[in-house]
N, C-alpha and C. Protein backbone atom coordinates (compact mmCIF):
# COMPACT_ATOMS: atom_id res chain seq x y z
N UNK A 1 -100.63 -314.24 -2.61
CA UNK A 1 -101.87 -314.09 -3.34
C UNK A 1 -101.97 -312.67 -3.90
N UNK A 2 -101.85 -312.01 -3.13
CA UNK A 2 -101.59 -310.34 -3.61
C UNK A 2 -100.95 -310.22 -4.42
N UNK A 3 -99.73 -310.94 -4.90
CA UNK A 3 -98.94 -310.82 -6.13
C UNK A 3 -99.56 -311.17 -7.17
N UNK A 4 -99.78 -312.61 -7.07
CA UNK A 4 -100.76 -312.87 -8.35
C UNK A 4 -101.90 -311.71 -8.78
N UNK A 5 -102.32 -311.42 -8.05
CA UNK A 5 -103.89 -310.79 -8.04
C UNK A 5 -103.23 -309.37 -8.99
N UNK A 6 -102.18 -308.79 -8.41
CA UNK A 6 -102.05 -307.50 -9.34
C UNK A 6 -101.18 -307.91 -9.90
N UNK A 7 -100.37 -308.99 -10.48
CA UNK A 7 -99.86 -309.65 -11.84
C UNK A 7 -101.27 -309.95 -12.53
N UNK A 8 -101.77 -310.49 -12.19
CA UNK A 8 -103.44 -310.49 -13.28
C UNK A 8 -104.18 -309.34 -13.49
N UNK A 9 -104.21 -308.52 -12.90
CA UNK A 9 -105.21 -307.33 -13.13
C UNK A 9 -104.16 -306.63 -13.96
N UNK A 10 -103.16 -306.68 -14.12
CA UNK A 10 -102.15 -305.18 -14.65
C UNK A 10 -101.95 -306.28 -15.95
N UNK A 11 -102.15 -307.84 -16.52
CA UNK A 11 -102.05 -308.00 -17.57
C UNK A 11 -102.94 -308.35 -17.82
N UNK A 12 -104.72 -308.41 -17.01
CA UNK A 12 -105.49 -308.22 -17.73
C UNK A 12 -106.24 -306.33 -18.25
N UNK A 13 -105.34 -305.79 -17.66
CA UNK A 13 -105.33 -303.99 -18.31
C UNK A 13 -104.54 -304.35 -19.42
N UNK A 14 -103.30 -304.85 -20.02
CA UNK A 14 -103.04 -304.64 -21.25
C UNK A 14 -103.83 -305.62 -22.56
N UNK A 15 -104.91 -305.92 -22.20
CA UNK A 15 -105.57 -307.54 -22.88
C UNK A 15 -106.38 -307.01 -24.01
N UNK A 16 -107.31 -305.45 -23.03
CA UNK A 16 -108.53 -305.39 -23.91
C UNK A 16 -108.68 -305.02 -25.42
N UNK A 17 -107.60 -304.33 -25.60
CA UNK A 17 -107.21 -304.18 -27.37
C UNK A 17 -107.11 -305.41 -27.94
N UNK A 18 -106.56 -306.70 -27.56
CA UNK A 18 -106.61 -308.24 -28.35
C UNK A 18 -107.85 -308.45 -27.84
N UNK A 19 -108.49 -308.83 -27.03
CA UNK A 19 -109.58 -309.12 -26.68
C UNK A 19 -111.44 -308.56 -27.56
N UNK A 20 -111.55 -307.44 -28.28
CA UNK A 20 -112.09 -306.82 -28.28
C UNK A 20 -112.52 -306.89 -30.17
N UNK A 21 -111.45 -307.83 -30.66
CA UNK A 21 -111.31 -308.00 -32.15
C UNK A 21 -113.05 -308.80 -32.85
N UNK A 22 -113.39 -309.53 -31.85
CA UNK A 22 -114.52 -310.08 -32.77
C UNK A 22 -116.19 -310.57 -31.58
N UNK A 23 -115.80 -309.98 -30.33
CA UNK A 23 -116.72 -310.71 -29.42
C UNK A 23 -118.21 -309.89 -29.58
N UNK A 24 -118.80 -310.69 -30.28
CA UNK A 24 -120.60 -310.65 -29.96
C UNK A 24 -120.08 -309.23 -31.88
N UNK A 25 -119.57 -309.22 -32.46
CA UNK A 25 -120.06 -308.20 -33.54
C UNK A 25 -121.53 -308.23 -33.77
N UNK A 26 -121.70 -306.72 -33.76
CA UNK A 26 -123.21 -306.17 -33.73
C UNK A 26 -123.67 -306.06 -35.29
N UNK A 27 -124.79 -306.54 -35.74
CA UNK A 27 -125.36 -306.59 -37.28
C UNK A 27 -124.47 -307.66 -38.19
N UNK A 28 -124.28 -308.63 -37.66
CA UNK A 28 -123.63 -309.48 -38.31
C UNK A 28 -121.57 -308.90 -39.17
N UNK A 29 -121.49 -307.82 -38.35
CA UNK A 29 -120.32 -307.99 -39.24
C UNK A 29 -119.30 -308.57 -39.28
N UNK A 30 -118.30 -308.60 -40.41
CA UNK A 30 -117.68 -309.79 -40.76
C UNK A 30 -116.36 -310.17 -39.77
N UNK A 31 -116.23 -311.09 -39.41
CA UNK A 31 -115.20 -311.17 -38.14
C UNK A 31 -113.67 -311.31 -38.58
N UNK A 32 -112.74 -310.87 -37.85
CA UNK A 32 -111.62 -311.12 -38.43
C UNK A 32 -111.10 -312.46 -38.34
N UNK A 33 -109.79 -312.70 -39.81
CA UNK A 33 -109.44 -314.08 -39.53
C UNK A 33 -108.85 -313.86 -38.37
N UNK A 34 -108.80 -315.76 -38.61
CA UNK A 34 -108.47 -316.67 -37.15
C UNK A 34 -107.15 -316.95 -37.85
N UNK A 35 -106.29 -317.34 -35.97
CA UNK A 35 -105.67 -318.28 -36.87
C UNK A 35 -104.62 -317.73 -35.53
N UNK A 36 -103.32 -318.31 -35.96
CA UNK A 36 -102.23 -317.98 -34.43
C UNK A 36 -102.02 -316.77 -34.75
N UNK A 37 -101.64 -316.20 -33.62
CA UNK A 37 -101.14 -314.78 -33.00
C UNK A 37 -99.61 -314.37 -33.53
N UNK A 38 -99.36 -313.71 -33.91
CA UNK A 38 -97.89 -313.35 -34.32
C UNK A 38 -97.68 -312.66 -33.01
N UNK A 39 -96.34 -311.71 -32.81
CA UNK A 39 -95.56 -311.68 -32.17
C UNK A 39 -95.83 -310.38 -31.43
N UNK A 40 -96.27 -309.46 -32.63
CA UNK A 40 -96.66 -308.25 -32.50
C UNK A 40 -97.98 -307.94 -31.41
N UNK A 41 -98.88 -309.19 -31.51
CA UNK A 41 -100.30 -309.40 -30.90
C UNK A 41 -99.85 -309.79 -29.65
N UNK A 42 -98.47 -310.30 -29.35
CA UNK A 42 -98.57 -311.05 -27.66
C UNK A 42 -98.66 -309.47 -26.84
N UNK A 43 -99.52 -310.63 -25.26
CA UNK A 43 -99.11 -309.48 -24.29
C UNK A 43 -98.35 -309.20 -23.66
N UNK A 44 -97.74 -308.54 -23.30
CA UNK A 44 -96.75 -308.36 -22.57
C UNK A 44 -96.63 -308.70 -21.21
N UNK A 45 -94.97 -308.70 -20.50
CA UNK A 45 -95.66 -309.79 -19.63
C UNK A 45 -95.40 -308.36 -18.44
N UNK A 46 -96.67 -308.50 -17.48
CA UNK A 46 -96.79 -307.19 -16.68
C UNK A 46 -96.11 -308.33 -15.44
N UNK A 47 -95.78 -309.45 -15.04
CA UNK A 47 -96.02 -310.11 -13.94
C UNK A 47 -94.04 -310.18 -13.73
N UNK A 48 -93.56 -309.99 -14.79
CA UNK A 48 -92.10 -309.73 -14.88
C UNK A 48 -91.39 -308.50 -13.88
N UNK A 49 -92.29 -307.64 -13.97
CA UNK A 49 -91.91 -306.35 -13.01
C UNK A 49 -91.89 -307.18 -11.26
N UNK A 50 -93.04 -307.73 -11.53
CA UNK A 50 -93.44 -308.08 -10.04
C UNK A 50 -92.66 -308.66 -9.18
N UNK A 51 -91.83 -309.89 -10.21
CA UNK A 51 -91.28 -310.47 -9.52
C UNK A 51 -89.82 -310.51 -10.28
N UNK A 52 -88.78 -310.26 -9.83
CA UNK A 52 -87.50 -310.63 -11.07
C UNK A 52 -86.91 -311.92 -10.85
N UNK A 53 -86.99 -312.35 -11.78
CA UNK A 53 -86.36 -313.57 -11.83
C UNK A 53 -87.52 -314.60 -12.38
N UNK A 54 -88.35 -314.51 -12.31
CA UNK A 54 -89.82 -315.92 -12.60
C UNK A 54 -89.37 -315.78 -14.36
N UNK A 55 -90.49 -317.24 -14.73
CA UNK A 55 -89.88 -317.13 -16.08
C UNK A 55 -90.68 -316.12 -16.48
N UNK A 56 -90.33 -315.68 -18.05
CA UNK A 56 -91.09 -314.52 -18.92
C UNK A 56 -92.01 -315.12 -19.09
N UNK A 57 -93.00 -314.47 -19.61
CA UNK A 57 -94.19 -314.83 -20.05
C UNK A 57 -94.20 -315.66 -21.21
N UNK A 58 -93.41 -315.23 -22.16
CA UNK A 58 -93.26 -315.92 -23.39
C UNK A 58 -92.60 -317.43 -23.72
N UNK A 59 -91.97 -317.87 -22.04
CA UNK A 59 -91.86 -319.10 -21.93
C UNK A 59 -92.20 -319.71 -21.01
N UNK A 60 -93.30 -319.42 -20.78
CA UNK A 60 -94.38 -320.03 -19.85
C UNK A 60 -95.15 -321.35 -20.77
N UNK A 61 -95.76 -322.43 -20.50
CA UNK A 61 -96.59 -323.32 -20.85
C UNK A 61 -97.64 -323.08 -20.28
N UNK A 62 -98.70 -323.21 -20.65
CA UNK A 62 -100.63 -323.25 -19.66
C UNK A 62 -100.45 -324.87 -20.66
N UNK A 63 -100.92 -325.66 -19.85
CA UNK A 63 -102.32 -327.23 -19.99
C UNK A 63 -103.34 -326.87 -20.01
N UNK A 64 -104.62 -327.01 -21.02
CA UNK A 64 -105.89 -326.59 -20.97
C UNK A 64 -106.39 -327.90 -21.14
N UNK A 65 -107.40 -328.04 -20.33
CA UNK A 65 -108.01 -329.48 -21.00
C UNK A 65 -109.54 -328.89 -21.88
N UNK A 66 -110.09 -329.37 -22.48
CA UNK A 66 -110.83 -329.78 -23.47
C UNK A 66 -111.61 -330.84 -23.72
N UNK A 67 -112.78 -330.60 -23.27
CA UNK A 67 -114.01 -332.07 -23.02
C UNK A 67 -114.94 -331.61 -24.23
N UNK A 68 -115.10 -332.34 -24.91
CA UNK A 68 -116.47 -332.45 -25.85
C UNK A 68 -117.36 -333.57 -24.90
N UNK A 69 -118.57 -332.99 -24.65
CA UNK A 69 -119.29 -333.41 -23.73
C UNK A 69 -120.22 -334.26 -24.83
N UNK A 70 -120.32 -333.90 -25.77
CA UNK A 70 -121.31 -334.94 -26.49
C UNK A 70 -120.89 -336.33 -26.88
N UNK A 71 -119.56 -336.62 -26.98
CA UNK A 71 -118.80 -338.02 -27.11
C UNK A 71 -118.06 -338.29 -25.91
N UNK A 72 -117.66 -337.57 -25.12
CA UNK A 72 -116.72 -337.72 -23.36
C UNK A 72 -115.82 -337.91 -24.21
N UNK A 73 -115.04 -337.33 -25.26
CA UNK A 73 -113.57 -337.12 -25.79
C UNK A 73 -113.12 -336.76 -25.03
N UNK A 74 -111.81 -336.04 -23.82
CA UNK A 74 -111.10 -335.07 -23.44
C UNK A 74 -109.97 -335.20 -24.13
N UNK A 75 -109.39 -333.92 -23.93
CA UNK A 75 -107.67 -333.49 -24.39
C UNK A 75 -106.83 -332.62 -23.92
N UNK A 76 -105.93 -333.11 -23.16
CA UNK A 76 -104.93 -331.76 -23.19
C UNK A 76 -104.32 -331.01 -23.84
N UNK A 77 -104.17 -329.91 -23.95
CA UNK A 77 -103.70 -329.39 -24.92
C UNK A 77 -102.98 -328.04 -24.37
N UNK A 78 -101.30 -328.13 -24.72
CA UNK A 78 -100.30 -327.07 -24.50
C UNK A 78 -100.02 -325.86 -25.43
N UNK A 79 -99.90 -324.44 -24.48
CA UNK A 79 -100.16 -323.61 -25.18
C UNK A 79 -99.25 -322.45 -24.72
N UNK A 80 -98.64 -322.01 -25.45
CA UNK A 80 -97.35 -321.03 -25.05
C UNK A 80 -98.33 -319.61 -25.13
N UNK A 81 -98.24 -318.44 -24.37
CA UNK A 81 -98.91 -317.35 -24.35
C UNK A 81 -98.71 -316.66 -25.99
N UNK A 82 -99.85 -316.55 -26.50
CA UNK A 82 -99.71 -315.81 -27.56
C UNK A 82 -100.29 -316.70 -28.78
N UNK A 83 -100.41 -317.89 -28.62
CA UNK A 83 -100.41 -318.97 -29.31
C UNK A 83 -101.79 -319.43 -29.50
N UNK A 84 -102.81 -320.20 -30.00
CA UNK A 84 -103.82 -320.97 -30.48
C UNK A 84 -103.85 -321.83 -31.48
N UNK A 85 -104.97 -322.74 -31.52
CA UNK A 85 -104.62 -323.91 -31.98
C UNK A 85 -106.39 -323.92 -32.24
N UNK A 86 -106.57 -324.87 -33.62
CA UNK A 86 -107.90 -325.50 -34.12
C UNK A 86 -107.92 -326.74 -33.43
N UNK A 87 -108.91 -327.18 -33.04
CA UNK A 87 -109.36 -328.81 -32.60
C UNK A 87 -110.66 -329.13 -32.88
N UNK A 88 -110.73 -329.63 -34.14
CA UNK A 88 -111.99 -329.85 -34.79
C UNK A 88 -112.85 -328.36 -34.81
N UNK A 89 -113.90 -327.86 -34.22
CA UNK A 89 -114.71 -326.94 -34.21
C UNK A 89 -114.12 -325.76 -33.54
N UNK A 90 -113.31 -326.16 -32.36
CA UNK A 90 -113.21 -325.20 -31.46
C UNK A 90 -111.68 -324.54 -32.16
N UNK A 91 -111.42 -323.16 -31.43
CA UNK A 91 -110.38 -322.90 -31.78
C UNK A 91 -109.78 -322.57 -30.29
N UNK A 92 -109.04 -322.19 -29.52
CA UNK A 92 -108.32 -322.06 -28.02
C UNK A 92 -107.05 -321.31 -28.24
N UNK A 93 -107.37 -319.73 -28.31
CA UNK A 93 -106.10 -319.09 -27.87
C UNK A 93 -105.55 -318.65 -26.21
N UNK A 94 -104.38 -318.99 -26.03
CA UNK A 94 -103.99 -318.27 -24.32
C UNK A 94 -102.96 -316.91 -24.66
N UNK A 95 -103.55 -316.21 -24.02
CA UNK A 95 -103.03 -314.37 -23.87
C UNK A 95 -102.00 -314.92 -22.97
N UNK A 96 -101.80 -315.15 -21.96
CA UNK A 96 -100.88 -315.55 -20.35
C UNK A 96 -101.40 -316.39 -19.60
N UNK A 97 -100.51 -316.92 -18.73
CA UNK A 97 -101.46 -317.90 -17.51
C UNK A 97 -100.16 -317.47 -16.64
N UNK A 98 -100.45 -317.67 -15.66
CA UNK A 98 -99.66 -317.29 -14.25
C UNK A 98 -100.49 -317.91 -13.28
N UNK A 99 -99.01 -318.22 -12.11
CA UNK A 99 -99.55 -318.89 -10.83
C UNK A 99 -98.88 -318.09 -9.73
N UNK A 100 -99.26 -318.36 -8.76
CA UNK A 100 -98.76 -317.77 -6.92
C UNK A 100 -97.76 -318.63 -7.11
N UNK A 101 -96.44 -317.85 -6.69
CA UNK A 101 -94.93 -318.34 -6.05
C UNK A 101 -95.50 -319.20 -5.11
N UNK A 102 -94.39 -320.13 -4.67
CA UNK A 102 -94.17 -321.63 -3.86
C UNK A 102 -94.27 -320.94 -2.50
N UNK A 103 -94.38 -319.89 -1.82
CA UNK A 103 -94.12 -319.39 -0.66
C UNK A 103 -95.31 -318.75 -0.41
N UNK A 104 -96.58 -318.36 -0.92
CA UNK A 104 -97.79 -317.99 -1.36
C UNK A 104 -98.69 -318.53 -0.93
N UNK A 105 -100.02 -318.39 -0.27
CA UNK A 105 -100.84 -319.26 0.22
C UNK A 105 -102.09 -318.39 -0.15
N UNK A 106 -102.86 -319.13 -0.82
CA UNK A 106 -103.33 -319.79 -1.46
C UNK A 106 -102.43 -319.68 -2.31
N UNK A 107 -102.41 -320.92 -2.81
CA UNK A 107 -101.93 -321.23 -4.42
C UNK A 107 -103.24 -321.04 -5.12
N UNK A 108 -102.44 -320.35 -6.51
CA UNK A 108 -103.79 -320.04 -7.70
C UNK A 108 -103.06 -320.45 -8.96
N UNK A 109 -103.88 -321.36 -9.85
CA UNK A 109 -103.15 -321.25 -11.21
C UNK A 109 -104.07 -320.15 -11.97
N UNK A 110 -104.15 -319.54 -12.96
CA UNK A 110 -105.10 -318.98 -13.85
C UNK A 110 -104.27 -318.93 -15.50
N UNK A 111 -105.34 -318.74 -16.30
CA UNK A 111 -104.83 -318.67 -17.57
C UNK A 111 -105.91 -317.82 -18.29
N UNK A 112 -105.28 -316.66 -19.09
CA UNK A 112 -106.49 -315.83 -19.95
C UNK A 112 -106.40 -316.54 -21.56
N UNK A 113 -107.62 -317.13 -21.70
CA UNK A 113 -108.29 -317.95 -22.69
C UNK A 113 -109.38 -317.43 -23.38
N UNK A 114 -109.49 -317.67 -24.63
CA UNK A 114 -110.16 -317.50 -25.80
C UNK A 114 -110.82 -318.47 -26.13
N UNK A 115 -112.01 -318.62 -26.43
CA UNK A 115 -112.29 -320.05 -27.08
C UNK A 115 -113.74 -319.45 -28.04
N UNK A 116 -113.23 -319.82 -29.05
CA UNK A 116 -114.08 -319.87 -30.34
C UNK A 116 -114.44 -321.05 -31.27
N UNK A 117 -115.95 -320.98 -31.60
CA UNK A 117 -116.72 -322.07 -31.90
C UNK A 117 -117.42 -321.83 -33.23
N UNK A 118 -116.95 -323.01 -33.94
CA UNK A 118 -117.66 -323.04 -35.30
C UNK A 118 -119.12 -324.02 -34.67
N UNK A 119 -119.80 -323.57 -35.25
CA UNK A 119 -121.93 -324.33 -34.65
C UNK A 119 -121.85 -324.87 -35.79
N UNK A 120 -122.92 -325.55 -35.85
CA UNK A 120 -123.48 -326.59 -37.26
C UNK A 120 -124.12 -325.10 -38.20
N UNK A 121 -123.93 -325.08 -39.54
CA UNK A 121 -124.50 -324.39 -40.23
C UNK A 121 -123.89 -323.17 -40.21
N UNK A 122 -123.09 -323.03 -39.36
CA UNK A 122 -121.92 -321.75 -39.95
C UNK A 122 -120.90 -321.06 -40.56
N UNK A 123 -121.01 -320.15 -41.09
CA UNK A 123 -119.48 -320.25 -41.34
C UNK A 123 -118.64 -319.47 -41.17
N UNK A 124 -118.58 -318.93 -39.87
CA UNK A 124 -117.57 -318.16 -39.06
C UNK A 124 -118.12 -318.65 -37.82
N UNK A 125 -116.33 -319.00 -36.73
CA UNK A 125 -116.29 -319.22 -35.70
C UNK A 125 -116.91 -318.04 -34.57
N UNK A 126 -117.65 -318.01 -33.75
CA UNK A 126 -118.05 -317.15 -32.98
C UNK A 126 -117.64 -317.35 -31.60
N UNK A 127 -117.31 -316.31 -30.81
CA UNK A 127 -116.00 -316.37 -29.76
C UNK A 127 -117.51 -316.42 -28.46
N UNK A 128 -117.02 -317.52 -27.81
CA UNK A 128 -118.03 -318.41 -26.91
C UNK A 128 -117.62 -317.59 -25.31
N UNK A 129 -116.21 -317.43 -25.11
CA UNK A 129 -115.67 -317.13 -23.84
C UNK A 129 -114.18 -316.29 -24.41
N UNK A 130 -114.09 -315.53 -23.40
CA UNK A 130 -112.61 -314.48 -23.18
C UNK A 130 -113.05 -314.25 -21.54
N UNK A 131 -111.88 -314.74 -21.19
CA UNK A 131 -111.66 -314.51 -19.83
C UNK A 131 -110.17 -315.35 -19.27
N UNK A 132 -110.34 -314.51 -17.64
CA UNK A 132 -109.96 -316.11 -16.92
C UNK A 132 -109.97 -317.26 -16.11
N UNK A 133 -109.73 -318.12 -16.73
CA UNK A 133 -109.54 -319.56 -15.92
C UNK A 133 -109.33 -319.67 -14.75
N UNK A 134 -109.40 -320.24 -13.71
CA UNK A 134 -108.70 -320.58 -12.20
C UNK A 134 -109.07 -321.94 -11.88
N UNK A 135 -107.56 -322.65 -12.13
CA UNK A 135 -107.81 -324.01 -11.48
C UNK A 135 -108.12 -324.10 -10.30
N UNK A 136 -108.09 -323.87 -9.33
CA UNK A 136 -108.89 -323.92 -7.96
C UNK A 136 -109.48 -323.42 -7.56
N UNK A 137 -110.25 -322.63 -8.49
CA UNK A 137 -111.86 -322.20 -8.39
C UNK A 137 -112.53 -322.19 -9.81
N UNK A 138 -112.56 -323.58 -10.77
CA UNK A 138 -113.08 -323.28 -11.70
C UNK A 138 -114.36 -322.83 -11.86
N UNK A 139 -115.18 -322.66 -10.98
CA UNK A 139 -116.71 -322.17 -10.97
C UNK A 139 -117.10 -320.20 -10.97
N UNK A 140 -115.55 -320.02 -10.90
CA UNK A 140 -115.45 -318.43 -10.81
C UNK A 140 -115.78 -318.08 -12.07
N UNK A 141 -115.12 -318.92 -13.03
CA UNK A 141 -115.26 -318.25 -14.43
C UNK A 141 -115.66 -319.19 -15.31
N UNK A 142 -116.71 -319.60 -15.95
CA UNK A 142 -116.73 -320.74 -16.59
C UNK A 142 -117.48 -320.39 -17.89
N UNK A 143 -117.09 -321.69 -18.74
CA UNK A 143 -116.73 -321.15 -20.02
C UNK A 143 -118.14 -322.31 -20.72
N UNK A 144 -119.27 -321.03 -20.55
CA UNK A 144 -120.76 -322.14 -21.26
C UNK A 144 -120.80 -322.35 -22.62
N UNK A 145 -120.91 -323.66 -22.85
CA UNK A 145 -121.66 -324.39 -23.90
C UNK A 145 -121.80 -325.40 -23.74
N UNK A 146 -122.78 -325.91 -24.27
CA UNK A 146 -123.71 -326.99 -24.51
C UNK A 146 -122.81 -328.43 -24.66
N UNK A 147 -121.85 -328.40 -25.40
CA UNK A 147 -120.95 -329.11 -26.45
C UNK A 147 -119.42 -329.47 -25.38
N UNK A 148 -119.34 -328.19 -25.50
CA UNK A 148 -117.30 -328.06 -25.27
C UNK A 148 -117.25 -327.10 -23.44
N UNK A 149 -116.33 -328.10 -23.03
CA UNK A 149 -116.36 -327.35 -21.76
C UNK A 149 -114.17 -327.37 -21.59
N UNK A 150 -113.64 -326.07 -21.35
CA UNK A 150 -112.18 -325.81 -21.27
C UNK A 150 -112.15 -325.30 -19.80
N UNK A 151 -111.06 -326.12 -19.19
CA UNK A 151 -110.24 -325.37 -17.93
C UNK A 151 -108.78 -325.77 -18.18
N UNK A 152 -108.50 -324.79 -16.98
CA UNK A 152 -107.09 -324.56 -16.87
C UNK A 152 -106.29 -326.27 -15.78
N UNK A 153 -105.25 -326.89 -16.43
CA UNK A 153 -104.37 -327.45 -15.48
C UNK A 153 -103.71 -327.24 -14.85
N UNK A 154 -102.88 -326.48 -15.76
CA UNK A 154 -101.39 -326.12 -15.02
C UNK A 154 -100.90 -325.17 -15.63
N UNK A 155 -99.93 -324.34 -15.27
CA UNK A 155 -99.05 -323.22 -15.55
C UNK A 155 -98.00 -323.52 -15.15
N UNK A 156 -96.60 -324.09 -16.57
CA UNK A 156 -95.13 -324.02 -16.13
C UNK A 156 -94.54 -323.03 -16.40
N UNK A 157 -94.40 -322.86 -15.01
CA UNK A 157 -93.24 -321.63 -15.43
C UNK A 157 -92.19 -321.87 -13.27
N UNK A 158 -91.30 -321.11 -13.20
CA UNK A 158 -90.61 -321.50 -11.89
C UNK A 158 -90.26 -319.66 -11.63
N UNK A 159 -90.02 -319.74 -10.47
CA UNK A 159 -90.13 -318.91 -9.59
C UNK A 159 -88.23 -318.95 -8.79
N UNK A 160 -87.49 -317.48 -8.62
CA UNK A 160 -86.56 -318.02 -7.85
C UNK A 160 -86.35 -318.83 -6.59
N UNK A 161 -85.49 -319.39 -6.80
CA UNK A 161 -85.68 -320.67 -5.36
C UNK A 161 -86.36 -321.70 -5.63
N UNK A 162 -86.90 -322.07 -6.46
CA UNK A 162 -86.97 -323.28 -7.03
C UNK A 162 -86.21 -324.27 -7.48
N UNK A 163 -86.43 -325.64 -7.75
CA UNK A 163 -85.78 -326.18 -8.36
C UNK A 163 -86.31 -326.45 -9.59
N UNK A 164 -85.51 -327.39 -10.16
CA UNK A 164 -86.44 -327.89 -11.71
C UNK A 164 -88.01 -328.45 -11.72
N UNK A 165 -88.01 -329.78 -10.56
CA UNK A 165 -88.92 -329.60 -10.36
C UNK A 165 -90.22 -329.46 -10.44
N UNK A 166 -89.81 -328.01 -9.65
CA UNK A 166 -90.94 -326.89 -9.75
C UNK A 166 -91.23 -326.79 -8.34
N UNK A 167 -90.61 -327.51 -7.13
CA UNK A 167 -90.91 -327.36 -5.59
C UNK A 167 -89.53 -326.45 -5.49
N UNK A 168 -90.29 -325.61 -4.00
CA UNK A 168 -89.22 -324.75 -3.77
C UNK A 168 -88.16 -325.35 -2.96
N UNK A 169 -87.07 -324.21 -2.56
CA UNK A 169 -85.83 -324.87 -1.94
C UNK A 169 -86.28 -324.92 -0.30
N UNK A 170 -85.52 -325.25 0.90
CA UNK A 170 -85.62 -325.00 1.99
C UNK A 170 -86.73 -325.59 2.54
């Protein structure tokens, strides 16, 4: 757990420069486009030091699910760090997601998520939540609106001593 915990804090210290681009602008000003992250914008992966050998960050998968609460639509939806995607109103970028190694107790998944919302009568998306996720404590961080509710599933990525899988050896 300690690993995770300062693999998340040391890549949520490199976040706040992406993070900081459009949340709550004061006097209406104009927000920057949307749209996917180029290459230059990913974060780096701090959780690589921690451990050698886990995958990079940059080929990691997060599962986010996605409920529109006003029709009970849900969706999963896969997201490589660095990456976002439109789904009707909402837009859903992931910075990183990381989990606790197989040898770790508590297991934690988490994922740092973006989620921005076009409202009726607007016309710029306004960023609803930046934070992170924790599948086994989604009530730590939760992501309000009325409409659209996002958590975290899963985080693929493997750890040495694993197998494919994704359970460890021994």
């Amino acid at each position: 757990m300690r690993a995770f915990l300062v693999a998340t804090l040391a890549s949520l210290a490199l976040f706040p420069a992406a993070c900081s681009e459009s949340e709550d602008a004061p006097g209406g000003e104009a927000q920057p486009e949307r749209g996917e992250a180029n290459a230059s914008e990913a974060i780096p992966d701090a959780s690589a030091d921690a451990l050698v050998g886990a995958t990079p960050n940059d080929e990691r998968v997060a599962t986010l699910g996605l409920l529109n609460k006003r029709n009970n639509l849900s969706e999963d939806i896969q997201l490589s760090p660095g990456e976002s995607i439109e789904v009707g109103p909402v837009i859903l970028r992931l910075a990183t997601c990381e989990r606790t190694p197989p040898w770790e107790m508590p297991q934690e998944t988490g994922a740092f998520v973006q989620v921005d919302v076009l409202e009726r009568g607007q016309s710029e998306h306004s960023r609803i939540f930046s934070g992170w996720l924790f599948k086994q404590s989604p009530s730590l961080n939760v992501v309000e609106h009325p409409i659209y509710d996002v958590w975290v599933k899963e985080c693929a990525m493997r750890f040495p001593g694993e197998d494919a899988s994704g359970d460890s050896e021994g």
